[in-house]
C-alpha atoms as a PDB file:
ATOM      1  CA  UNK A   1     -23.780 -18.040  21.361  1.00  0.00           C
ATOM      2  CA  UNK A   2     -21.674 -20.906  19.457  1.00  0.00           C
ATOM      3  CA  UNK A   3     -19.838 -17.972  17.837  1.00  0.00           C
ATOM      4  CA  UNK A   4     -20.251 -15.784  14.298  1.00  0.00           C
ATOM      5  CA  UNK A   5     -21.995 -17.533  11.189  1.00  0.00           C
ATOM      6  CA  UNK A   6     -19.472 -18.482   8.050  1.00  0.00           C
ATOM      7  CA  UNK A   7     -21.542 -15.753   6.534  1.00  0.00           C
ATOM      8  CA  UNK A   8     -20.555 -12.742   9.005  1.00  0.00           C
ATOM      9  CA  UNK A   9     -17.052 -14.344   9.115  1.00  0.00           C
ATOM     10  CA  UNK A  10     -16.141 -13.829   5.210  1.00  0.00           C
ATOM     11  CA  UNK A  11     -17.473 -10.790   5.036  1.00  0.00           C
ATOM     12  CA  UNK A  12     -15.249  -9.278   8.440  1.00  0.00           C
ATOM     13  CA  UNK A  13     -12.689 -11.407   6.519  1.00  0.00           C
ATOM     14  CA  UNK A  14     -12.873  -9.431   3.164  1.00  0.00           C
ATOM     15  CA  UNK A  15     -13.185  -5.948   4.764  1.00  0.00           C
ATOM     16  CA  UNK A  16     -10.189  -6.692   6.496  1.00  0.00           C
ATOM     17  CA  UNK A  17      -8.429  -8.004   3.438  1.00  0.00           C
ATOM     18  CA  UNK A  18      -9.665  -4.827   1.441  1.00  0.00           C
ATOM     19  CA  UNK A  19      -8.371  -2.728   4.099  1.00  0.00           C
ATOM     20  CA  UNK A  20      -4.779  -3.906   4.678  1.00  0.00           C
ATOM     21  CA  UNK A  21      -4.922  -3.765   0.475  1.00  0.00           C
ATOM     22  CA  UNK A  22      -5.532  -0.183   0.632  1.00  0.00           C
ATOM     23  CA  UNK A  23      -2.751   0.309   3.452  1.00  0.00           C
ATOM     24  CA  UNK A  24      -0.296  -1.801   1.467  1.00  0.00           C
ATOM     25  CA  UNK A  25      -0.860   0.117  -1.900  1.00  0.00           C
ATOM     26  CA  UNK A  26      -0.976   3.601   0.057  1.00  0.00           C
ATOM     27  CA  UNK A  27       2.171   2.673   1.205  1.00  0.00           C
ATOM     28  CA  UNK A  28       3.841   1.529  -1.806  1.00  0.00           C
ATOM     29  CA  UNK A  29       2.489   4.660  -3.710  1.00  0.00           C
ATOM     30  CA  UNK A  30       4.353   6.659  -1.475  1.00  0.00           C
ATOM     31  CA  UNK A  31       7.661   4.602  -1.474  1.00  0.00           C
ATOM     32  CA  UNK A  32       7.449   5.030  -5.519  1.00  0.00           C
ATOM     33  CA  UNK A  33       7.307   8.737  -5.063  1.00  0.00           C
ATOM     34  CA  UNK A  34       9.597   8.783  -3.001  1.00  0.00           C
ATOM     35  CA  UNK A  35      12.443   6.756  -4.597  1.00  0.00           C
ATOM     36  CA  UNK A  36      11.459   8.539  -8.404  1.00  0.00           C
ATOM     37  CA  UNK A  37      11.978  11.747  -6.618  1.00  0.00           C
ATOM     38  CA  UNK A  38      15.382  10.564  -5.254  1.00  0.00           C
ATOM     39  CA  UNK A  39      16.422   8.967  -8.698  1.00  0.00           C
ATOM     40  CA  UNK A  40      15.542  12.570 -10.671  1.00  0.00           C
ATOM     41  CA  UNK A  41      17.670  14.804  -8.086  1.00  0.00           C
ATOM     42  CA  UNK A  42      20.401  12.359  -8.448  1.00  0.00           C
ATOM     43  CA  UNK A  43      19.916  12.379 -12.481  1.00  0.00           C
ATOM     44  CA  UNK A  44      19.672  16.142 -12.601  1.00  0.00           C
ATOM     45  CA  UNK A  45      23.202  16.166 -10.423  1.00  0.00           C
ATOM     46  CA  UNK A  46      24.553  13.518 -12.850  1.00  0.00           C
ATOM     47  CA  UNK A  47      23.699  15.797 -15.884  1.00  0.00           C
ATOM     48  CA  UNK A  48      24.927  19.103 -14.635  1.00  0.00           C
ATOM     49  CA  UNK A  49      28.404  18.031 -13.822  1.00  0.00           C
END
């Protein structure tokens, strides 16, 4: 074999650029959460003083 056709070799390329996409925006999703979550308990402290 003189190795994978251009053909086979975008499309491994693409899955693997949709699926570090995915992992990335999973990620980031929960990062949002997490910091809104940390700004609103830090708000609700704020207002109750």
């Amino acid at each position: 074999m003189k190795g994978i056709s251009p053909l086979i070799a975008i499309v491994l390329f693409i899955a693997i650029v949709i699926g570090i996409s995915g992992i990335i925006s999973i990620w980031l999703t929960g990062s949002a959460r997490t910091t809104t979550a940390i700004v609103e308990s830090a708000t609700e402290k704020l207002q109750s003083e």
